[in-house]
Protein backbone atom coordinates (compact mmCIF):
# COMPACT_ATOMS: atom_id res chain seq x y z
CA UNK A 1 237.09 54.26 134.75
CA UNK A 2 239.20 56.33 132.31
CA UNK A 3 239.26 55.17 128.90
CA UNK A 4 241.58 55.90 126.10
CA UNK A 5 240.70 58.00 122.87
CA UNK A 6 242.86 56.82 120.12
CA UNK A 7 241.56 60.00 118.08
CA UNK A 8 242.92 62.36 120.64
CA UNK A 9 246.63 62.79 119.29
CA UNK A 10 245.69 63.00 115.51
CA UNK A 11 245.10 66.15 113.85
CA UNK A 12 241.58 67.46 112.30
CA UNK A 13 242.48 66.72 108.74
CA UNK A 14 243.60 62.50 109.95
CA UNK A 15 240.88 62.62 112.33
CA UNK A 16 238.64 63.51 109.54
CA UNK A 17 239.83 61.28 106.63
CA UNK A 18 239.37 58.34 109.42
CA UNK A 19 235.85 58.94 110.03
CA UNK A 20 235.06 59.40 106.44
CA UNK A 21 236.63 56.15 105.80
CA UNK A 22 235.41 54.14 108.20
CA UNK A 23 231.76 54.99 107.58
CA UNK A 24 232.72 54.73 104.06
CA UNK A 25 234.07 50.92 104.57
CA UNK A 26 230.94 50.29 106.90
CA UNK A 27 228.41 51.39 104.11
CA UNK A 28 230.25 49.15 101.65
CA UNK A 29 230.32 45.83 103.90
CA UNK A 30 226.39 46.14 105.02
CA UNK A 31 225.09 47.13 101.69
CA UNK A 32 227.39 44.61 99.67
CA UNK A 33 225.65 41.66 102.77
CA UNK A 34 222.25 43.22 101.81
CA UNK A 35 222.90 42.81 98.18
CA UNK A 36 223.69 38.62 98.79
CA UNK A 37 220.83 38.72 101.28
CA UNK A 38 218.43 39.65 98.53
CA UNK A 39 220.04 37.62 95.67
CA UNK A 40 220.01 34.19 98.37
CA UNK A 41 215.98 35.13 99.67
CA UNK A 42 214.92 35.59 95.62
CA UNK A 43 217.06 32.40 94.49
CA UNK A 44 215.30 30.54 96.50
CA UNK A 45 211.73 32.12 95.47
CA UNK A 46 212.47 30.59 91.99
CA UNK A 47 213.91 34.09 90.35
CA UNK A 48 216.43 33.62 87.40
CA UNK A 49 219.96 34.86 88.60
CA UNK A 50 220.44 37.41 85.36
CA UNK A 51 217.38 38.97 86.11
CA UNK A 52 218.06 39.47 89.72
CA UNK A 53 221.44 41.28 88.69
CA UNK A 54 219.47 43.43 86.54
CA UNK A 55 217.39 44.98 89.29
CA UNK A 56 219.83 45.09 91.74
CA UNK A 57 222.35 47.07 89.62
């Protein structure tokens, strides 16, 4: 089965700034999730909100 590589028609520099960005956008999603994960799992351990922002700053 042949499958299609969008990437293969761009040039290095496009090709380039597209990776970069992507794993730029992926970092931003999983560690913004991991943020809320921690601020929900301490909430509900009895933590004060303002100090919570102060450690995860």
């Amino acid at each position: 089965m042949h499958i299609n590589n969008p990437f293969k028609n761009l040039s290095e520099d496009v090709r380039q700034y597209s990776i970069i960005t992507g794993n730029y956008w992926a970092f931003t999603l999983t560690d913004g999730a991991r943020r809320e994960n921690s601020i929900v799992l301490s909430d509900s351990w009895g933590y004060e909100k303002v100090f919570l922002f102060q450690v995860l700053k």
